[in-house]
Protein backbone atom coordinates (compact mmCIF):
# COMPACT_ATOMS: atom_id res chain seq x y z
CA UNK A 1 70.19 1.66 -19.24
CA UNK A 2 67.23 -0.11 -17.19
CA UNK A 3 64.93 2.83 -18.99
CA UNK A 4 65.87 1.67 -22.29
CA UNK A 5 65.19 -2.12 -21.63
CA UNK A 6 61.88 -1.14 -19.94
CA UNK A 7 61.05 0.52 -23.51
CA UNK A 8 61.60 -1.98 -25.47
CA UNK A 9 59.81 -4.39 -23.27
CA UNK A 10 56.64 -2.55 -23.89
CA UNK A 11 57.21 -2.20 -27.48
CA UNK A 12 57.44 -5.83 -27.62
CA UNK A 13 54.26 -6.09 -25.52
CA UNK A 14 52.27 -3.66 -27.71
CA UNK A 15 53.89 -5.84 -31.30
CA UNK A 16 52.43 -8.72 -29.39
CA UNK A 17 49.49 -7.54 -28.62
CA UNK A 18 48.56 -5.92 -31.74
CA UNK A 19 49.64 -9.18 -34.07
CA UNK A 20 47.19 -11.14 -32.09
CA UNK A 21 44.58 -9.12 -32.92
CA UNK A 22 44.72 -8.51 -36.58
CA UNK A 23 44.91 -12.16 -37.16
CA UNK A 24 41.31 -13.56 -39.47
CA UNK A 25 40.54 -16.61 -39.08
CA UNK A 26 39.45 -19.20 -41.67
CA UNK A 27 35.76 -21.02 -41.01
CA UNK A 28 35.07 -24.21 -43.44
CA UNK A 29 31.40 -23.86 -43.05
CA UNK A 30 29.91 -27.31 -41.66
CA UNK A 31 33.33 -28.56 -40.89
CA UNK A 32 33.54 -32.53 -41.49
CA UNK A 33 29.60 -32.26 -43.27
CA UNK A 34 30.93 -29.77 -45.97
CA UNK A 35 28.33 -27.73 -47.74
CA UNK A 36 25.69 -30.05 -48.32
CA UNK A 37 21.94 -30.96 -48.02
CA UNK A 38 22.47 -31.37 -44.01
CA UNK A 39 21.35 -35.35 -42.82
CA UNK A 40 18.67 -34.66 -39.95
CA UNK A 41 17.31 -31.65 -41.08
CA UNK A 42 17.72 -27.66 -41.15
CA UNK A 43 19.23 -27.24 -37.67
CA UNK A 44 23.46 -28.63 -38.70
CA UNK A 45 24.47 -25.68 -40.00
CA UNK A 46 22.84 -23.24 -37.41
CA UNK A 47 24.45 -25.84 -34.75
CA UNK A 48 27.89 -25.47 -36.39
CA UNK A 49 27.60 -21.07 -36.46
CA UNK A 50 26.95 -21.65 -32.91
CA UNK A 51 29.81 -22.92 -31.93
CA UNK A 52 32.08 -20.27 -34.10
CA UNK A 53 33.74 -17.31 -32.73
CA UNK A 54 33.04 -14.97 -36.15
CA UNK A 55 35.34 -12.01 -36.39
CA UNK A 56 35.38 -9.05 -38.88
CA UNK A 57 38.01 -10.02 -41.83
CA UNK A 58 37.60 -13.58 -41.22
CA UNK A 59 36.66 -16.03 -44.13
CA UNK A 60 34.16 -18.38 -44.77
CA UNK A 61 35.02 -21.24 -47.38
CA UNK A 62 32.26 -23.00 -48.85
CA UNK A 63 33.32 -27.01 -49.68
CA UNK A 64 31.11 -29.41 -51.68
CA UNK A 65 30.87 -32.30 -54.19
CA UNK A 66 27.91 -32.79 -56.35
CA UNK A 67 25.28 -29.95 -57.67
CA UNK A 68 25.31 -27.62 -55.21
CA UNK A 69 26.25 -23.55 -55.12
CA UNK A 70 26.29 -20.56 -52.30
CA UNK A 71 25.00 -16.69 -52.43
CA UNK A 72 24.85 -14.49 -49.84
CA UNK A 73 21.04 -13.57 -48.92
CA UNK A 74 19.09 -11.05 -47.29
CA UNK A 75 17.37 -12.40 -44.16
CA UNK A 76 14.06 -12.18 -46.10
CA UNK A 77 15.18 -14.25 -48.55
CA UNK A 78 16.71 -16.42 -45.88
CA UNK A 79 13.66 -17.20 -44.17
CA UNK A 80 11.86 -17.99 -47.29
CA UNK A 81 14.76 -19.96 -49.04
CA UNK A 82 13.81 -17.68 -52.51
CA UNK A 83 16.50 -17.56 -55.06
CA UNK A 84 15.17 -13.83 -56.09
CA UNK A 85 17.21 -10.58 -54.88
CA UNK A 86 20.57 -12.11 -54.09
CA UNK A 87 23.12 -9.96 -53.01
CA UNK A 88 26.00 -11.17 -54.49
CA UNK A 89 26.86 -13.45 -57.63
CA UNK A 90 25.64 -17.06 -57.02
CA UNK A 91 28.88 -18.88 -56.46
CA UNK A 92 28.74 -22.29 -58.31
CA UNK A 93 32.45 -23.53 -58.12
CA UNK A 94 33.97 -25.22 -54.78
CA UNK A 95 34.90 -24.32 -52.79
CA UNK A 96 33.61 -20.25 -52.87
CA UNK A 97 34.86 -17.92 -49.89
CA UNK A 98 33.22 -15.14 -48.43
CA UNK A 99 34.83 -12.52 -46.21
CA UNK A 100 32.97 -11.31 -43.37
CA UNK A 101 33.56 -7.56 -43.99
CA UNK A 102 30.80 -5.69 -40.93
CA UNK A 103 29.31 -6.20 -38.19
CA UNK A 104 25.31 -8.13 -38.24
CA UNK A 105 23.97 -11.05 -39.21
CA UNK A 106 25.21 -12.48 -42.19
CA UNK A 107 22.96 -15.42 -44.86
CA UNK A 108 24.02 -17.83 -46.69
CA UNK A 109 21.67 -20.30 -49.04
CA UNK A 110 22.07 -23.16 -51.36
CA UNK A 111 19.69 -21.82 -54.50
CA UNK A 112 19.91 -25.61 -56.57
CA UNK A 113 16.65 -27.40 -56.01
CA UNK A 114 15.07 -27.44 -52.77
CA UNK A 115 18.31 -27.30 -50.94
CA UNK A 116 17.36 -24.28 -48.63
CA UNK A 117 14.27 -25.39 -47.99
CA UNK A 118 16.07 -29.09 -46.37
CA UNK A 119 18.40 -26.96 -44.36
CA UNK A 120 21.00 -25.93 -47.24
CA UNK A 121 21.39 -22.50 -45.23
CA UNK A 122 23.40 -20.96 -42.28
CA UNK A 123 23.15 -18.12 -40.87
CA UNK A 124 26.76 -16.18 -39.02
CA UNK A 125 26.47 -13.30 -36.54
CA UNK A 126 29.42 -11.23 -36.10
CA UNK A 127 29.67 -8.83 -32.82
CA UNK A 128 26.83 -7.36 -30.74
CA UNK A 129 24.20 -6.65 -33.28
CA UNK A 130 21.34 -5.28 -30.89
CA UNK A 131 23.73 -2.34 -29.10
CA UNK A 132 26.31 0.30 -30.42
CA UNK A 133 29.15 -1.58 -32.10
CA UNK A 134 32.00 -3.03 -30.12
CA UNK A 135 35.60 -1.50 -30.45
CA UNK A 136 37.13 -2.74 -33.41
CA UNK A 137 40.51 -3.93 -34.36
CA UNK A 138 41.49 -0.79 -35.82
CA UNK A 139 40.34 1.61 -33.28
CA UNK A 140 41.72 -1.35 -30.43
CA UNK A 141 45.10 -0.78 -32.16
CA UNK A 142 44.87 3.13 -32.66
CA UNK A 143 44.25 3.12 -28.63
CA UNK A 144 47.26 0.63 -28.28
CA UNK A 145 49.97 2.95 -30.16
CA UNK A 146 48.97 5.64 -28.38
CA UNK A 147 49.01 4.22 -25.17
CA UNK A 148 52.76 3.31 -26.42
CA UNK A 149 54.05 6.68 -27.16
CA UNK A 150 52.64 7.93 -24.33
CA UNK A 151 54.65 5.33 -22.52
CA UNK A 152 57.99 6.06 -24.04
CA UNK A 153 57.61 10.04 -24.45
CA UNK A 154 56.72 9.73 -20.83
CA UNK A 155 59.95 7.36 -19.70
């Protein structure tokens, strides 16, 4: 009887442990400041990615009022604020989400005016992008599940 409680204790460890880490997380990018020309200059937005945890799977929602819009950009045209070579479709309704789908650095840019260039831009980094790739989810549950049946073909 105790061998049967003790195996579904660690299923219910394992549930736990593996709901917590599928879970994405939603990001509204600038928080209370919203996707705007940034008051103070270009550094807001690269403030506010600092203080984010970004995770694979999690979203990025894009909020504004006024003429604004959002693409995602390669660093190049990141660092130059050019509104050539986009790699996705310029988003131009609020508010426009973006999942974080790999690893790396990921850019965002404001193409209306001379938004970018006044600090209409952020820039997210998710995991360890100068190293081999940390465990992900997927493989972090695969291990998990077979740590389990090991447990209970063991017990």
């Amino acid at each position: 009887m105790a061998g049967g409680f003790g195996r579904i204790w660690c299923l219910v460890v394992v549930v736990a442990v593996l709901m917590g880490c599928a879970t994405a997380e939603t990001h509204m990018v600038g928080d209370d400041l919203g996707w705007k020309v940034p008051p103070g200059g270009p550094i807001a937005y690269s403030v506010w990615a600092d203080k984010q945890d970004f995770e694979i799977g999690d979203t990025l929602i894009f909020n504004w009022t006024g003429n604004h819009d959002v693409v995602k950009v390669s660093k190049s045209v990141f660092d130059n604020c050019s509104t050539t070579n986009v790699l996705e479709t310029i988003q131009s309704t609020s508010p426009a989400n973006f999942t974080l789908d790999a690893n790396g650095t990921h850019y965002f840019i404001c193409t209306v005016s001379n938004h970018c260039y006044f600090g209409q831009k952020v820039a997210v980094s998710i995991g360890d992008t100068g190293t081999a790739p940390p465990i992900t989810t997927t493989a972090f549950s695969v291990v998990l599940l077979a740590l389990a049946f090991s447990l209970f073909t063991h017990m």
